[in-house]
PDB file of N, CA and C in Angstrom:
ATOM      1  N   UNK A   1       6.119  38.741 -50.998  1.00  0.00           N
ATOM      2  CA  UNK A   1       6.350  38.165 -52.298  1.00  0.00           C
ATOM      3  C   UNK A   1       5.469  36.919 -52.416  1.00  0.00           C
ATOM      4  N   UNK A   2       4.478  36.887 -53.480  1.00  0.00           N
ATOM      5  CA  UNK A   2       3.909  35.414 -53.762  1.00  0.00           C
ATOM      6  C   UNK A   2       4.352  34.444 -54.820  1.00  0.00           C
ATOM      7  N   UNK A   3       5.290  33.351 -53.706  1.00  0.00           N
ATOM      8  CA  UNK A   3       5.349  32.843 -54.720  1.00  0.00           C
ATOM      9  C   UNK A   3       5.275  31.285 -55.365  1.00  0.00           C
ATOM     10  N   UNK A   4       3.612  30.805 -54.203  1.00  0.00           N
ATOM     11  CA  UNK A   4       2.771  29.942 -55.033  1.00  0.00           C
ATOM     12  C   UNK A   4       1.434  30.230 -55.298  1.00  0.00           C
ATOM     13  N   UNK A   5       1.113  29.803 -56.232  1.00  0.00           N
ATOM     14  CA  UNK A   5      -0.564  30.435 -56.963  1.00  0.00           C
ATOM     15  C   UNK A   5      -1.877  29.278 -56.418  1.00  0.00           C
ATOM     16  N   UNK A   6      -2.513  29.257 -56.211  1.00  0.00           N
ATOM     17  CA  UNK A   6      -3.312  28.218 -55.966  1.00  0.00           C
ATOM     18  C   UNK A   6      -3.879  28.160 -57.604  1.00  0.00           C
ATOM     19  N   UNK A   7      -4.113  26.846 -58.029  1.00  0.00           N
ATOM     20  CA  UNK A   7      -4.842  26.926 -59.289  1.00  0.00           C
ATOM     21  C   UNK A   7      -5.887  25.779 -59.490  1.00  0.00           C
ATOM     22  N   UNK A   8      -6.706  25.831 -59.912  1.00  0.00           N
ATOM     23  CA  UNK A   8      -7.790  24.810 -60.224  1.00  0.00           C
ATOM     24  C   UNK A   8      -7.948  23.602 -61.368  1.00  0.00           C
ATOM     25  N   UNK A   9      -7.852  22.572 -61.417  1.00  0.00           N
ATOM     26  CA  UNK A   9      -7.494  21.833 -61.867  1.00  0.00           C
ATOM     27  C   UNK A   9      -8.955  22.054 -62.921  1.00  0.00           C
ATOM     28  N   UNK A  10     -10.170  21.927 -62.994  1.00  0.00           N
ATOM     29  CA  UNK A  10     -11.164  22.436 -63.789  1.00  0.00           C
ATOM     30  C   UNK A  10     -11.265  23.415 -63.283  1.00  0.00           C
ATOM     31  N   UNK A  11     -11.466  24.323 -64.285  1.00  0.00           N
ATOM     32  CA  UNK A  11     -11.683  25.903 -64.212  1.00  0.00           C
ATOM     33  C   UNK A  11     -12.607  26.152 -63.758  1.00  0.00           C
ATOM     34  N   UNK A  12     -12.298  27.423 -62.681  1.00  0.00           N
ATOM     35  CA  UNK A  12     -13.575  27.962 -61.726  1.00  0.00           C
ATOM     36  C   UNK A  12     -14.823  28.068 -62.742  1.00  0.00           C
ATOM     37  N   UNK A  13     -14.602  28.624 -64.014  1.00  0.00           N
ATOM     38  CA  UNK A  13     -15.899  29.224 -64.567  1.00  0.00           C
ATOM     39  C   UNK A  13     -16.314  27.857 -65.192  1.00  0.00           C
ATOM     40  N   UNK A  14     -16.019  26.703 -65.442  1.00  0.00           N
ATOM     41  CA  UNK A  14     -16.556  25.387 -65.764  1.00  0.00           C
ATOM     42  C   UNK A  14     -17.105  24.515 -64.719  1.00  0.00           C
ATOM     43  N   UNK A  15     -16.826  25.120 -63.521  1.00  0.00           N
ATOM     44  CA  UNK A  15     -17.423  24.217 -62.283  1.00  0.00           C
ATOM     45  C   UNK A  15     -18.123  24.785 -61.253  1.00  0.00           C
ATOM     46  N   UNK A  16     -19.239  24.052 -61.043  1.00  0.00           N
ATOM     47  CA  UNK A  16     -20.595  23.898 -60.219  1.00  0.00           C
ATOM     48  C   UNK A  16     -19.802  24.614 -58.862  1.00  0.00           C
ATOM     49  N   UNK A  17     -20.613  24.833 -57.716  1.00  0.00           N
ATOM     50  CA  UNK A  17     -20.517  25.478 -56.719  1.00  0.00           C
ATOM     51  C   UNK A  17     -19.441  24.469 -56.115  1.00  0.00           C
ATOM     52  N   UNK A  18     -19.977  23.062 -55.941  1.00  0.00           N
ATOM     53  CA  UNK A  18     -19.339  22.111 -54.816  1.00  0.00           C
ATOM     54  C   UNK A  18     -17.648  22.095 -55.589  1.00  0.00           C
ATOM     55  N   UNK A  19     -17.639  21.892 -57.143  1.00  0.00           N
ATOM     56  CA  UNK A  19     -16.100  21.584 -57.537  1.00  0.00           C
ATOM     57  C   UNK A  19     -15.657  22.784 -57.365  1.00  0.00           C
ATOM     58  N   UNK A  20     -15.670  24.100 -57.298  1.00  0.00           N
ATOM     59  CA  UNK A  20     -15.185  25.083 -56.935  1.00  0.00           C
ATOM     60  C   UNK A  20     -14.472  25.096 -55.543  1.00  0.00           C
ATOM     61  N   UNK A  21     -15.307  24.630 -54.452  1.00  0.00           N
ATOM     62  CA  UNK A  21     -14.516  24.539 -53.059  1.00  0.00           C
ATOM     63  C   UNK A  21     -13.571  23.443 -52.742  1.00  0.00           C
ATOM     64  N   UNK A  22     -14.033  22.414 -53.755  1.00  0.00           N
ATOM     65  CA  UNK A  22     -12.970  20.981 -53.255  1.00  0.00           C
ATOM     66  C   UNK A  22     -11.952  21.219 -53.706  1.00  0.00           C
ATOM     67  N   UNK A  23     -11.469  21.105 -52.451  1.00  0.00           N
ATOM     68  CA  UNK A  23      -9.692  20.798 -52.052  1.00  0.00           C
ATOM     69  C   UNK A  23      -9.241  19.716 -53.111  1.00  0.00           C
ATOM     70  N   UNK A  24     -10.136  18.686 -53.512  1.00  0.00           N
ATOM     71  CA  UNK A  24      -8.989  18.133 -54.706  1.00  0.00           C
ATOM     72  C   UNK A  24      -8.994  18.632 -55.886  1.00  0.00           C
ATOM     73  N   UNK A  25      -9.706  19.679 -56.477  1.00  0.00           N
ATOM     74  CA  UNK A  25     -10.018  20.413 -57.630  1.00  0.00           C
ATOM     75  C   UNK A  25      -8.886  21.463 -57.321  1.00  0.00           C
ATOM     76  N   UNK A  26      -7.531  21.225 -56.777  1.00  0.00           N
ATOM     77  CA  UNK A  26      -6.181  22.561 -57.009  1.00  0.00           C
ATOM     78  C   UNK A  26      -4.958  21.585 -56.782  1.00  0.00           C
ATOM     79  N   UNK A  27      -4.187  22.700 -57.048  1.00  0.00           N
ATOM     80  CA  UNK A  27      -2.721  22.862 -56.939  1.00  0.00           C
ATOM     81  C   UNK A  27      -1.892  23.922 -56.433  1.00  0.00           C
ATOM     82  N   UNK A  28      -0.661  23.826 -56.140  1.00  0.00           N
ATOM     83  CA  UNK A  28      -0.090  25.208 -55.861  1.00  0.00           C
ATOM     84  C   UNK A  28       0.652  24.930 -56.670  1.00  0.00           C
ATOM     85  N   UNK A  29       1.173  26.085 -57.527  1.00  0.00           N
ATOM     86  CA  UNK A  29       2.433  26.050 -58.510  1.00  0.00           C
ATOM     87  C   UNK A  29       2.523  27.329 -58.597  1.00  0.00           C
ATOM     88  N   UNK A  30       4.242  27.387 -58.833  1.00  0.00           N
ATOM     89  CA  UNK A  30       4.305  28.301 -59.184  1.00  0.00           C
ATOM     90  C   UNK A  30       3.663  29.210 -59.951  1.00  0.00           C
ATOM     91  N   UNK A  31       4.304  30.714 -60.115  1.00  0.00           N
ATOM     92  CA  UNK A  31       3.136  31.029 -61.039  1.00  0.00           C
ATOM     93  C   UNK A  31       3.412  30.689 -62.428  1.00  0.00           C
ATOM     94  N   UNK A  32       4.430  30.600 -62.953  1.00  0.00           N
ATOM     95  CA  UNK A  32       4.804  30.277 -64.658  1.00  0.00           C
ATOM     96  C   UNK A  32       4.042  28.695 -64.851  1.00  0.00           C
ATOM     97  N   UNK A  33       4.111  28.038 -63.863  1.00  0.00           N
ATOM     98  CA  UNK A  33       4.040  26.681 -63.668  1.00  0.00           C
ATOM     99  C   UNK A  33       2.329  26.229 -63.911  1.00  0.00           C
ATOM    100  N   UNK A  34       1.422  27.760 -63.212  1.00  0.00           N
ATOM    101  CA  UNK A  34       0.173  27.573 -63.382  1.00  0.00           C
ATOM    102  C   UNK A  34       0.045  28.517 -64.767  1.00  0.00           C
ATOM    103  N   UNK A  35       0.405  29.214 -65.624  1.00  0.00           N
ATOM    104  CA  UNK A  35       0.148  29.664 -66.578  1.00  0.00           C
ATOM    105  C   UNK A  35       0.258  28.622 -67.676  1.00  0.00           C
ATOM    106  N   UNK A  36       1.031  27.930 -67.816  1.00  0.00           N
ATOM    107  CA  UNK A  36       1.559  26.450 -68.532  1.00  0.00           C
ATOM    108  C   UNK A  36       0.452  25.801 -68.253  1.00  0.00           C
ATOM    109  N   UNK A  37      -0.258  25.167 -67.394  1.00  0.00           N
ATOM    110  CA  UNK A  37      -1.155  24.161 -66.726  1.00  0.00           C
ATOM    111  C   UNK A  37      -2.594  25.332 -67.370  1.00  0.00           C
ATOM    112  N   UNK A  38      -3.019  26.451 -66.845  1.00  0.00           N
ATOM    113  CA  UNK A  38      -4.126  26.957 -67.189  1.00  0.00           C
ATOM    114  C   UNK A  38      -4.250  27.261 -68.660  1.00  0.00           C
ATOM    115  N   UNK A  39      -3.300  26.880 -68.710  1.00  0.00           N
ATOM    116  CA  UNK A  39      -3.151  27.139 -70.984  1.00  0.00           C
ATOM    117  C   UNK A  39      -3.450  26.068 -71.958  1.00  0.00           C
ATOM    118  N   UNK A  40      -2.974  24.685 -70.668  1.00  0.00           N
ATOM    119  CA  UNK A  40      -2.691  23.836 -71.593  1.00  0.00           C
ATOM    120  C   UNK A  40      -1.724  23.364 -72.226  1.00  0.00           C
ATOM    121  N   UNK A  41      -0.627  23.907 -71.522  1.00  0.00           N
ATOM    122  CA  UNK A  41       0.651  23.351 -72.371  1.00  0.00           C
ATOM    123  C   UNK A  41       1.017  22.348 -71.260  1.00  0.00           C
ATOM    124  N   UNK A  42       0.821  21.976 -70.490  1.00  0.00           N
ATOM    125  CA  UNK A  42       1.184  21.006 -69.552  1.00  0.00           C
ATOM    126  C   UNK A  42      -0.238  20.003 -68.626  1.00  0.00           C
ATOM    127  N   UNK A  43       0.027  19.314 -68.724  1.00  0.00           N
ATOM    128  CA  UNK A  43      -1.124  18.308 -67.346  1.00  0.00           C
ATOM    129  C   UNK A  43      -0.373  17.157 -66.787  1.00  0.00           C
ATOM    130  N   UNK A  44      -0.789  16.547 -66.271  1.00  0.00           N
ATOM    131  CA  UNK A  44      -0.529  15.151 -65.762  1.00  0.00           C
ATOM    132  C   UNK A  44      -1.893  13.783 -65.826  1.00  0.00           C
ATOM    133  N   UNK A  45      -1.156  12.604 -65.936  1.00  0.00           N
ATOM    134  CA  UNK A  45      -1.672  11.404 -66.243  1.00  0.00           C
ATOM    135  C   UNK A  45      -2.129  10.867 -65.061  1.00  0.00           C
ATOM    136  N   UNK A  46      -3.077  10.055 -65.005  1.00  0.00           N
ATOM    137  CA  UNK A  46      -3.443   9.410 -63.661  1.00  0.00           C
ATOM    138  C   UNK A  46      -2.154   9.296 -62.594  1.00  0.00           C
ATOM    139  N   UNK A  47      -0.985   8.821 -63.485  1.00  0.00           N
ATOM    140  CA  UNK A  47      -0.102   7.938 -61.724  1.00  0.00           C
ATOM    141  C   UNK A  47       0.772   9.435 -61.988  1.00  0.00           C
ATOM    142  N   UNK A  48       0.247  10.783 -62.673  1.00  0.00           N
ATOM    143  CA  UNK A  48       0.936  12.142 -61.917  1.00  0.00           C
ATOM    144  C   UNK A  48       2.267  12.601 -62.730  1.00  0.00           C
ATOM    145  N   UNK A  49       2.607  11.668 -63.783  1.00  0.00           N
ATOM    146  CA  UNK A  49       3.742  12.063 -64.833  1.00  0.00           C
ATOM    147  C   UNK A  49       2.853  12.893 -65.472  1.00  0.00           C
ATOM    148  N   UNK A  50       4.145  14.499 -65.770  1.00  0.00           N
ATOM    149  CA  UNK A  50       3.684  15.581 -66.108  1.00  0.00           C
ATOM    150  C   UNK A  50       3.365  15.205 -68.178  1.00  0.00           C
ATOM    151  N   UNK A  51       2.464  15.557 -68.716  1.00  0.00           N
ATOM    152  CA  UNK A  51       2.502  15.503 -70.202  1.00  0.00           C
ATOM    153  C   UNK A  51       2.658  16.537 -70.845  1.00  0.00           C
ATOM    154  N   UNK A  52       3.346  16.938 -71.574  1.00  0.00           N
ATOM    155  CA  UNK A  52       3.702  18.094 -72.210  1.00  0.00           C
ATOM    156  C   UNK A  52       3.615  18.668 -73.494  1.00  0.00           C
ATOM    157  N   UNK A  53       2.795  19.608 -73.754  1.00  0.00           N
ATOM    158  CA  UNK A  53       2.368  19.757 -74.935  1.00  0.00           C
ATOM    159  C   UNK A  53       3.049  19.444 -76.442  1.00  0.00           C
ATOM    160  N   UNK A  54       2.537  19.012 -77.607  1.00  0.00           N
ATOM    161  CA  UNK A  54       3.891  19.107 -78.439  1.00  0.00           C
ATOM    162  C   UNK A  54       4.092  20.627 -78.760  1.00  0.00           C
ATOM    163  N   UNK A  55       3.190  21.651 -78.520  1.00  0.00           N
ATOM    164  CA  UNK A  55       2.964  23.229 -78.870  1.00  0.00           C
ATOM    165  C   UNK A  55       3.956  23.891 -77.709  1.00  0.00           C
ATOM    166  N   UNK A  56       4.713  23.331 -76.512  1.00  0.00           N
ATOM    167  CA  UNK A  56       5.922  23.668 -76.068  1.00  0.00           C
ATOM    168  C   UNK A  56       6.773  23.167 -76.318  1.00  0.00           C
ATOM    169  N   UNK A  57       7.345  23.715 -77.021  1.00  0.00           N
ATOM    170  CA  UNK A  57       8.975  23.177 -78.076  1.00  0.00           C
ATOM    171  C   UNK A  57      10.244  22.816 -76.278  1.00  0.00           C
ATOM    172  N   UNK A  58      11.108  22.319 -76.969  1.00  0.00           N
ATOM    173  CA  UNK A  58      12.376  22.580 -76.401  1.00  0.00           C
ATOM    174  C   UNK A  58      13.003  23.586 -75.414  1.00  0.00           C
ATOM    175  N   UNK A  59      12.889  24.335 -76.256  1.00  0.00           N
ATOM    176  CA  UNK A  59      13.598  25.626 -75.922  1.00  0.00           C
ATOM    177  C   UNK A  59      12.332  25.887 -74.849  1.00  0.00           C
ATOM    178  N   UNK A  60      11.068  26.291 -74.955  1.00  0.00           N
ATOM    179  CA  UNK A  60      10.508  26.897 -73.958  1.00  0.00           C
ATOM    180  C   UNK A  60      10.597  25.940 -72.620  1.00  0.00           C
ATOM    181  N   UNK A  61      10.492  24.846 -72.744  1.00  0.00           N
ATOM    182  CA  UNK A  61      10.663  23.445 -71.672  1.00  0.00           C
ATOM    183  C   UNK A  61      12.127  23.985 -71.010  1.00  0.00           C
ATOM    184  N   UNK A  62      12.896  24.403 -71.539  1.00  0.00           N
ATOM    185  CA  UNK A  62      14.281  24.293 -71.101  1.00  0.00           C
ATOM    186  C   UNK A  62      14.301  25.929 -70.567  1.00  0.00           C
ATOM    187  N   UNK A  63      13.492  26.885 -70.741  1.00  0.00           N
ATOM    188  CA  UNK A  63      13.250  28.684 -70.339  1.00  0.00           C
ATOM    189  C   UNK A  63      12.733  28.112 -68.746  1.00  0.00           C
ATOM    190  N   UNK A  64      11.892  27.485 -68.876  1.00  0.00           N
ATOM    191  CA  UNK A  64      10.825  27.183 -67.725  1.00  0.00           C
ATOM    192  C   UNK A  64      11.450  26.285 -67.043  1.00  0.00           C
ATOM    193  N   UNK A  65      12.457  25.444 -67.257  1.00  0.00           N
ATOM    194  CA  UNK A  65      12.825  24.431 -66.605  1.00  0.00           C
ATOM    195  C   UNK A  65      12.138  23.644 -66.370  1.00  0.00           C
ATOM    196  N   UNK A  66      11.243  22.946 -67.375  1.00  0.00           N
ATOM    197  CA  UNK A  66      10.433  21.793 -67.322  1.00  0.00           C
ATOM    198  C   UNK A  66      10.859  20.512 -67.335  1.00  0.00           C
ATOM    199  N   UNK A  67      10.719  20.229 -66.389  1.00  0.00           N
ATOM    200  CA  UNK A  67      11.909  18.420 -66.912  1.00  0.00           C
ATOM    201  C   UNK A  67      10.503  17.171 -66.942  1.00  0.00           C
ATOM    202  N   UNK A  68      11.321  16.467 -67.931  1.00  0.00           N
ATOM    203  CA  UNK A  68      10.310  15.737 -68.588  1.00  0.00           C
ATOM    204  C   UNK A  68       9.789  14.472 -67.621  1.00  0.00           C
ATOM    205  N   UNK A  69      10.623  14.334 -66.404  1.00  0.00           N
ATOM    206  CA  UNK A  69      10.318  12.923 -65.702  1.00  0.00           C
ATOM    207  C   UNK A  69       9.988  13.737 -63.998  1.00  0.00           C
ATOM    208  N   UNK A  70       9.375  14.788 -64.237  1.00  0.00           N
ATOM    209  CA  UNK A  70       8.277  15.577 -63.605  1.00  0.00           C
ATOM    210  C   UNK A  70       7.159  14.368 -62.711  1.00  0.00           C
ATOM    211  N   UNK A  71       6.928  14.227 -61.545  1.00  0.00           N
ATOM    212  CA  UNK A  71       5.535  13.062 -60.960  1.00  0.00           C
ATOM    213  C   UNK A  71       5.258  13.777 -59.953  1.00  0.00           C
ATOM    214  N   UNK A  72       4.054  13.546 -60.432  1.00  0.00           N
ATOM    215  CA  UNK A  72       3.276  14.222 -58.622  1.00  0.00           C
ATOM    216  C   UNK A  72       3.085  12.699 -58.019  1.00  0.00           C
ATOM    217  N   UNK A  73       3.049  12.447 -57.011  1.00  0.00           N
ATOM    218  CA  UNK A  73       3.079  11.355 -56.113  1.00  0.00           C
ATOM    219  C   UNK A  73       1.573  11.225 -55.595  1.00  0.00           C
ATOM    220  N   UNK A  74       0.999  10.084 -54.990  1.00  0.00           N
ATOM    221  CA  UNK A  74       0.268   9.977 -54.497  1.00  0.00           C
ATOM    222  C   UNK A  74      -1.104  10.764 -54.847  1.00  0.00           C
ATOM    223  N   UNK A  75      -1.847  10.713 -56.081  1.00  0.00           N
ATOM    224  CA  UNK A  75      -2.749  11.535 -56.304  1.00  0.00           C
ATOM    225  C   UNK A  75      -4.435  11.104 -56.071  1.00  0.00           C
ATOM    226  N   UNK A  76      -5.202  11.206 -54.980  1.00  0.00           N
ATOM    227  CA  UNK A  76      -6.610  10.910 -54.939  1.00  0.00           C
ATOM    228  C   UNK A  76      -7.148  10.944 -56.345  1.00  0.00           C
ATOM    229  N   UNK A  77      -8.356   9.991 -56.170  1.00  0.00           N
ATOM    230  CA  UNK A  77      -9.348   9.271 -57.476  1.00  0.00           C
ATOM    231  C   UNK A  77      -9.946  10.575 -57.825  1.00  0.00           C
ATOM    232  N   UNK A  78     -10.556  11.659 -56.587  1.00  0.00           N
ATOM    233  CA  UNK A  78     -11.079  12.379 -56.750  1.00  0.00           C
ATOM    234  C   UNK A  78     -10.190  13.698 -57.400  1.00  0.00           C
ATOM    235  N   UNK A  79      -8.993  13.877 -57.258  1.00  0.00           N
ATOM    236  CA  UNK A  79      -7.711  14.443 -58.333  1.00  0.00           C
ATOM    237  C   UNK A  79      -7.962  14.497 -59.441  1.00  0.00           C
ATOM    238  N   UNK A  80      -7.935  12.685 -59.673  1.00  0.00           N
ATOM    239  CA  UNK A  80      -8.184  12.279 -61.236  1.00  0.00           C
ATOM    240  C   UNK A  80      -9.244  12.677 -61.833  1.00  0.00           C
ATOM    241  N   UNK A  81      -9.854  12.547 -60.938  1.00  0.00           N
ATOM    242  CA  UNK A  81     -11.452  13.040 -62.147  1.00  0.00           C
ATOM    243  C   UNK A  81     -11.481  14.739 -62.412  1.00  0.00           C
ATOM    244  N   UNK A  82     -10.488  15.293 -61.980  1.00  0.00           N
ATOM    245  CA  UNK A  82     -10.419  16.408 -62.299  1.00  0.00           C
ATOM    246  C   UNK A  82      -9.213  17.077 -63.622  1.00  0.00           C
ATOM    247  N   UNK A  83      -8.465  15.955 -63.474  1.00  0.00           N
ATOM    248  CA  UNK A  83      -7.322  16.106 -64.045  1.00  0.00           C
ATOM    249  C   UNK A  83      -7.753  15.618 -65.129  1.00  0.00           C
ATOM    250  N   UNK A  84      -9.211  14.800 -65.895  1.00  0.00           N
ATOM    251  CA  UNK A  84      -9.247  13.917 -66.642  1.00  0.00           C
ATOM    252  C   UNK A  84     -10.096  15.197 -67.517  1.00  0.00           C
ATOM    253  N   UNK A  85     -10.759  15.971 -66.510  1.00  0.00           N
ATOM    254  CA  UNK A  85     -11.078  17.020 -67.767  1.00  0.00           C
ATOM    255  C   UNK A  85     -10.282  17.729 -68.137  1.00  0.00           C
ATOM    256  N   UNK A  86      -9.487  18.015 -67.390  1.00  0.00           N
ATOM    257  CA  UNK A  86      -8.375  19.189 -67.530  1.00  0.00           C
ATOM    258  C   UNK A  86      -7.363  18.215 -69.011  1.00  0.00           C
ATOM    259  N   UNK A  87      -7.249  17.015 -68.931  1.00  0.00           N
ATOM    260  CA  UNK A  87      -6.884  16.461 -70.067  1.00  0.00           C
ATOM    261  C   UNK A  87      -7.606  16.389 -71.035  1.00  0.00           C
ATOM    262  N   UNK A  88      -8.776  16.155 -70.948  1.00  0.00           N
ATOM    263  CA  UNK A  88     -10.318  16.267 -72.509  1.00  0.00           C
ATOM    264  C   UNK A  88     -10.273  17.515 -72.790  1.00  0.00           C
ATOM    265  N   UNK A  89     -10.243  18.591 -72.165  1.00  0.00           N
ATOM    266  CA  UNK A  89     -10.886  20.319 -72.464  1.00  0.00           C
ATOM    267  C   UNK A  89      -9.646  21.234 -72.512  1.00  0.00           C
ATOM    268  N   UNK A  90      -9.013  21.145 -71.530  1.00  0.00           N
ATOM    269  CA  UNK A  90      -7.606  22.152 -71.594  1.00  0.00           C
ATOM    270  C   UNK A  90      -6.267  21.447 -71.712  1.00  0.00           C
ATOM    271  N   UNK A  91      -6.030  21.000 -71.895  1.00  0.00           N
ATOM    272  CA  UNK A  91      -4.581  20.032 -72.133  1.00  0.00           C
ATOM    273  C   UNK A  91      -5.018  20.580 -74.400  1.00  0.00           C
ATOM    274  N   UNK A  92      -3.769  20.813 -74.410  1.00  0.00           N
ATOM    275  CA  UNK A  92      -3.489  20.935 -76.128  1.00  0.00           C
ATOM    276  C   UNK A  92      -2.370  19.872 -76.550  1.00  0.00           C
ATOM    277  N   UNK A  93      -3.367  18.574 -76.479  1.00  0.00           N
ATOM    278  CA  UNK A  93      -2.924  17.763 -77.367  1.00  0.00           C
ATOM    279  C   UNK A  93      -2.065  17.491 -79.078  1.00  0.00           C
ATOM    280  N   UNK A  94      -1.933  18.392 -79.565  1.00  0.00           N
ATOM    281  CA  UNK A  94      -1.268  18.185 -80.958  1.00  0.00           C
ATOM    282  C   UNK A  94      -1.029  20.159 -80.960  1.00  0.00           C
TER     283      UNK A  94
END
């Protein structure tokens, strides 16, 4: 049974050879958890509080069990700069 996904914080097909292999360019999440994140209905902020789309209502937050005070801990600079596109390009802001 698999049941964490590895996922890429910039998308394989948006990144050069080297961001493809770096270890800080992922995550493991579940898999609903990386469908949310590869869509765009979810990311995180530099200090790792999850942001959540306004295009996931309530109800789907509460299907998925998304809780809103969600933190990833301890996240490398080199994280961030990945997470910062994943906030400019795939994060659905409004």
């Amino acid at each position: 049974m698999r049941l964490l996904v590895a996922s890429h914080i910039k998308p394989w097909c948006k990144s050069n050879n080297e961001e493809r292999l770096d270890g800080h360019n992922g995550f493991m999440f579940a898999p609903h958890i990386d469908a949310l994140f590869d869509n765009g209905y979810i990311s995180f902020d530099d200090e790792g509080k999850i942001l959540i789309s306004p295009q996931l209502g309530e109800k789907d937050r509460n299907a998925f069990n998304i809780d809103i005070d969600i933190k990833l801990t301890e996240l490398p600079e080199k994280t961030k700069y990945y997470l910062k596109y994943h906030r400019d390009y795939i994060y659905i802001h409004n």
